[in-house]
Protein backbone atom coordinates (compact mmCIF):
# COMPACT_ATOMS: atom_id res chain seq x y z
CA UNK A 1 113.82 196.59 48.20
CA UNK A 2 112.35 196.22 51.37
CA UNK A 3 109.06 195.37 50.67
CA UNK A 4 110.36 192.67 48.40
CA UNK A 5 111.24 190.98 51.60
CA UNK A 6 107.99 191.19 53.42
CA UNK A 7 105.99 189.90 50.10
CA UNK A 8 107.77 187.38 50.44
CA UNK A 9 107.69 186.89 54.44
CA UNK A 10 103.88 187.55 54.24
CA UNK A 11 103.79 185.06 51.26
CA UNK A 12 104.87 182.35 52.67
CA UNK A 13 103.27 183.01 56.31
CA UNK A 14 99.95 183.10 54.18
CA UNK A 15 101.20 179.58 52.60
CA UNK A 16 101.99 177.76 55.62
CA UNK A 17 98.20 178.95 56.82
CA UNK A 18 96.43 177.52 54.26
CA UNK A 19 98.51 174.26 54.48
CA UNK A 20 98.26 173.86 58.19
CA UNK A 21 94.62 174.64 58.00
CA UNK A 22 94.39 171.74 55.06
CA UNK A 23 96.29 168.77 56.87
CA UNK A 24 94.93 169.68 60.57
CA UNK A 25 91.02 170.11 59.59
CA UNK A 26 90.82 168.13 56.73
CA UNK A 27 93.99 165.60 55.92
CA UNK A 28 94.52 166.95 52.92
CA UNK A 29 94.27 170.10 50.43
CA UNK A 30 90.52 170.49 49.08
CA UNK A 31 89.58 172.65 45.63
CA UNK A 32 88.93 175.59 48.62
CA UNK A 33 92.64 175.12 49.68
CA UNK A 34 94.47 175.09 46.40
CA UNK A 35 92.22 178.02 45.58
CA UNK A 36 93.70 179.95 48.28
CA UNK A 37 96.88 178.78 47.51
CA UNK A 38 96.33 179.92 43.86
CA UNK A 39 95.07 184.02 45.52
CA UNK A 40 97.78 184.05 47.54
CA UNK A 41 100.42 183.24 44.82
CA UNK A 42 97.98 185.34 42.22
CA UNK A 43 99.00 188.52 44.66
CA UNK A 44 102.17 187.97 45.74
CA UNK A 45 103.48 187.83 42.00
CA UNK A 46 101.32 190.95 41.02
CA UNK A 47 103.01 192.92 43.96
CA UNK A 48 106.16 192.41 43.06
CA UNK A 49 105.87 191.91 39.09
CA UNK A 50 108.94 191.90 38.36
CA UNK A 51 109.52 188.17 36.94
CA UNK A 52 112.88 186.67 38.57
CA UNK A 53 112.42 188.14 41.50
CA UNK A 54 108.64 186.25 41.38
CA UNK A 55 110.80 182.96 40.83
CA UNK A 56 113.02 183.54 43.22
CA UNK A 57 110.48 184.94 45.31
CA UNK A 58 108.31 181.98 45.19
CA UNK A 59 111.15 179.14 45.98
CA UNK A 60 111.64 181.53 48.87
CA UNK A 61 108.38 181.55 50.34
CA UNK A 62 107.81 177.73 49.66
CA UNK A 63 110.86 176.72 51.44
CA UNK A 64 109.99 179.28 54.50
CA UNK A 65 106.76 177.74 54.26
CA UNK A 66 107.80 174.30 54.65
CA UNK A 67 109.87 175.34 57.73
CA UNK A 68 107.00 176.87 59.12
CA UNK A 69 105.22 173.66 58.84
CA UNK A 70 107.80 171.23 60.50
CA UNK A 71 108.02 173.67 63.31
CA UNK A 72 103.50 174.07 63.61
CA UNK A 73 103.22 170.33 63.18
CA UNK A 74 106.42 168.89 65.82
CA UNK A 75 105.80 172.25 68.32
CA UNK A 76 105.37 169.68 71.19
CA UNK A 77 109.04 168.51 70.83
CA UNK A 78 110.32 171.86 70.29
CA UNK A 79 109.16 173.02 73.22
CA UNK A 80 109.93 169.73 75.44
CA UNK A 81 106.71 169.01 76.33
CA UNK A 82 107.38 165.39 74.66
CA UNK A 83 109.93 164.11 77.18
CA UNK A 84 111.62 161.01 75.94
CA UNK A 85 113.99 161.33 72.75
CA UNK A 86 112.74 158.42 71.27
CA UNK A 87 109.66 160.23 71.35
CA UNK A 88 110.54 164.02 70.27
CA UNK A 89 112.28 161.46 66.79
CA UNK A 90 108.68 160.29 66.56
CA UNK A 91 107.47 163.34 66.00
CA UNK A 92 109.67 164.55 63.72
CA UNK A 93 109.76 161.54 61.36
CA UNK A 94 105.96 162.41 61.54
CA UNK A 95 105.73 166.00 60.62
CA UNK A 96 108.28 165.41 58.24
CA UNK A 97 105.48 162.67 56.98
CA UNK A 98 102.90 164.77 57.01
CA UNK A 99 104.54 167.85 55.28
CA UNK A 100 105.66 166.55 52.29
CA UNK A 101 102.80 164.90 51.07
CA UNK A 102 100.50 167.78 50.97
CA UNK A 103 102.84 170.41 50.33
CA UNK A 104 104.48 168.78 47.61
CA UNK A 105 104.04 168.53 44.17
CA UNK A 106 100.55 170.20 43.79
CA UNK A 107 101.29 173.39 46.62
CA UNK A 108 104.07 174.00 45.04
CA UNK A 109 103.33 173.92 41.34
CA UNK A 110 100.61 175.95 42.12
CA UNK A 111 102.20 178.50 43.89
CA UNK A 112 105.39 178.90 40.95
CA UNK A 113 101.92 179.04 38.03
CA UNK A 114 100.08 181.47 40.12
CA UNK A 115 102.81 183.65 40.77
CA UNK A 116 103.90 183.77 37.52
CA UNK A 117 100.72 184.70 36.22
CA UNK A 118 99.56 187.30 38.29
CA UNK A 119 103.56 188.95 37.93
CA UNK A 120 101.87 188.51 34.23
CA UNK A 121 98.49 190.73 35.44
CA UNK A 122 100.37 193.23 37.09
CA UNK A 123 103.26 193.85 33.92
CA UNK A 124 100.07 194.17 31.96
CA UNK A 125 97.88 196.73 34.01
């Protein structure tokens, strides 16, 4: 049952990679990114195959993974080096405007499909 849990911590630690990487070097997701997004769900779901806990699994991950993001992309408020309130709600509004975006719907559909299939792979084999 335990590594249930750190699938899915890994999972979405790989996730919020791939993202950050996408919307800090190139604005958005590129057919490289969703690839990776599409290995990363592909393993995670053959791991754990068993097929609600992929579901369940996979919301998991996403939402960690969008957590992971706000906190990467508004760091500099977080840790006060952005002095002025005014400014540290700037920030926020931002990263909040740059996460969802690129993280939703594409991401996330692809990470539920991928999942789902490779849970699919790993029943099989």
């Amino acid at each position: 049952m335990q590594v249930k849990y750190l699938i899915i911590v890994s999972w979405s630690l790989l996730l919020s990679t791939v993202l950050v990487h996408a919307i800090l070097a190139n604005g958005s997701l590129s057919v490289f990114d969703c690839g990776l997004l599409f290995v990363v769900g592909f393993v995670a779901g053959y791991l754990m195959v068993d097929l609600e806990k992929v579901v369940m699994g996979s919301f998991l991950s996403f939402g960690l993974c969008v957590l992971v993001l706000f906190v990467e992309l508004s760091l500099s408020a977080v840790l006060g080096i952005v002095s002025r309130t005014a400014f540290n709600q700037i920030v926020y509004v931002q990263a909040i405007k740059i996460i969802f975006p690129n993280a939703f719907p594409a991401p996330f559909i692809i990470n539920i499909v991928s999942s789902i299939l490779g849970e699919y792979m790993g029943e099989r084999l």
